[in-house]
Each structure stands twice: as structure tokens, then as C-alpha cells.
Protein backbone atom coordinates (compact mmCIF):
# COMPACT_ATOMS: atom_id res chain seq x y z
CA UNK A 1 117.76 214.03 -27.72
CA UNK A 2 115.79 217.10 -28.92
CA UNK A 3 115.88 220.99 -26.99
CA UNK A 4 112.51 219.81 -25.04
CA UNK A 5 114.23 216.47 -23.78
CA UNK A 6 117.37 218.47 -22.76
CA UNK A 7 115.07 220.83 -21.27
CA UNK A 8 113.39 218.17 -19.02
CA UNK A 9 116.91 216.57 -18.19
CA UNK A 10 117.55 219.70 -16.87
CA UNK A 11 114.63 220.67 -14.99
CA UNK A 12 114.93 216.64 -12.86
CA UNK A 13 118.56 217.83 -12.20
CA UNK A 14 117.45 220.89 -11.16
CA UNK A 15 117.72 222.22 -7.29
CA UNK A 16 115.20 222.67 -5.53
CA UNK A 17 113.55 219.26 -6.58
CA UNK A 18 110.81 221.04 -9.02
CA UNK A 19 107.36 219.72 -8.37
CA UNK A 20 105.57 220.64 -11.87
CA UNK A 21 106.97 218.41 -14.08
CA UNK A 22 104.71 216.75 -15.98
CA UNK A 23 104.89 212.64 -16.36
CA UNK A 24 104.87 212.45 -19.68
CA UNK A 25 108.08 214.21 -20.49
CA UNK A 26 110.15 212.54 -17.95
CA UNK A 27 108.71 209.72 -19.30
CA UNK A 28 109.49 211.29 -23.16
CA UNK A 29 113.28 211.73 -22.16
CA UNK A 30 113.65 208.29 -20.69
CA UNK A 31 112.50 206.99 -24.38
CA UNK A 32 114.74 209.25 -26.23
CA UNK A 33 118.00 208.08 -23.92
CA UNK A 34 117.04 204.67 -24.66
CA UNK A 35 115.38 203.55 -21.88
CA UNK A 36 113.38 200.28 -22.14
CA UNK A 37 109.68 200.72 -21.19
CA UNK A 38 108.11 197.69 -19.38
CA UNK A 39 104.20 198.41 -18.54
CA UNK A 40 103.06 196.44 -14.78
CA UNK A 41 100.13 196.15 -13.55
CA UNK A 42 97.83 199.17 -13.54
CA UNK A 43 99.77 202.61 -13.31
CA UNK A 44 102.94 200.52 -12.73
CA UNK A 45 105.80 201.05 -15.13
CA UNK A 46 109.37 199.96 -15.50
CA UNK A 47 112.42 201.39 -17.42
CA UNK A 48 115.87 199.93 -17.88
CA UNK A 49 118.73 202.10 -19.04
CA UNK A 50 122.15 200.88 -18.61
CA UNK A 51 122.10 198.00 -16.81
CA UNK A 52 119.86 200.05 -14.30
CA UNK A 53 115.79 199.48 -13.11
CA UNK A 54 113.73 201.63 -11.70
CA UNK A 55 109.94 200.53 -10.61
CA UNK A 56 107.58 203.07 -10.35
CA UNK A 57 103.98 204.21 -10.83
CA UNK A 58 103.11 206.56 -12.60
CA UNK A 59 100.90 209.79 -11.17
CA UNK A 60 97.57 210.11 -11.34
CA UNK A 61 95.05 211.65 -11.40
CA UNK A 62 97.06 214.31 -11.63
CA UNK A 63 99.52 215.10 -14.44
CA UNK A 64 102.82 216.31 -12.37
CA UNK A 65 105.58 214.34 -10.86
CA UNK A 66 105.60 214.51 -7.11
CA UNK A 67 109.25 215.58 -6.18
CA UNK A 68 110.42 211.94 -4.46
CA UNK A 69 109.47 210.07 -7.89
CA UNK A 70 111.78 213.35 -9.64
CA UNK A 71 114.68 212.21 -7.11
CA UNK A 72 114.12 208.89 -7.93
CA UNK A 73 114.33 209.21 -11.65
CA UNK A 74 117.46 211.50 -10.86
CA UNK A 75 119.04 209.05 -9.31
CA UNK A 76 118.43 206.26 -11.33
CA UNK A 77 119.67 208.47 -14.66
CA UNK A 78 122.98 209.44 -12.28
CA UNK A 79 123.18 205.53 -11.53
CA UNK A 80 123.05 204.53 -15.29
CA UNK A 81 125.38 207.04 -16.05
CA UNK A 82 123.89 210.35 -17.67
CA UNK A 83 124.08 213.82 -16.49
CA UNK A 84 122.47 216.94 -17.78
């Protein structure tokens, strides 16, 4: 895990839920743990990460992360076991 995926661990972990977050570096950290990256049906995508799944879609057409899918990607990285 590089400084910009450490960065981004911390920023999901961060309170209050921050709401400019872009996609594509939760979605960078989520590689660099390990996670495996399933692609659905349009903007659908699924990761596993220690024994864990989480569904969701991914934003558009904006960039950011609303704050629910940050909680939900906080709480499945808490459930599979990593902390910032």
C-alpha cells in the first residue's frame, strides 16, 4: 500500500463521513489490499476481501462517493479486518 492508498484509507475512516472522495481511489485501495474485483451488470461491481462481499454500484455521472457508499466500504474494510 503506497502514501496515496494510506491516504484514502484514511480519508473513508475519517469523521465526518467525507463526501469528495473520488471512486476511483477507493476503488485503487481496495486493489492494493487485495480485494477481488468482480464487474455486474452495468455500473455494478463486487469486491471480496477476507472472506467479506460487498455489492455496490459505482457513481456516476459524477466522480465522488456519496457518503452512505463511504460507510459502506468502511464497514465492509472494518468487517474483513483492516483499519487505517
Amino acid at each position: 500500500m503506497n502514501t496515496k492508498h494510506r491516504k484514502t484509507l484514511e480519508a473513508i475512516f475519517h469523521n465526518p463521513v467525507n463526501s469528495n472522495l473520488e471512486w476511483k481511489k477507493i476503488e485503487a485501495l481496495l486493489v492494493a489490499l487485495g480485494a477481488k474485483v468482480v464487474e455486474g451488470n452495468g455500473s455494478q461491481v463486487s469486491f471480496y476481501l477476507g472472506g467479506k462481499r460487498l455489492d455496490v454500484h459505482r457513481p456516476h455521472p459524477r466522480k465522488e462517493a456519496l457518503k452512505y457508499r463511504v460507510k459502506l466500504v468502511r464497514q465492509f474494510l472494518e468487517n474483513a479486518g483492516v483499519n487505517p
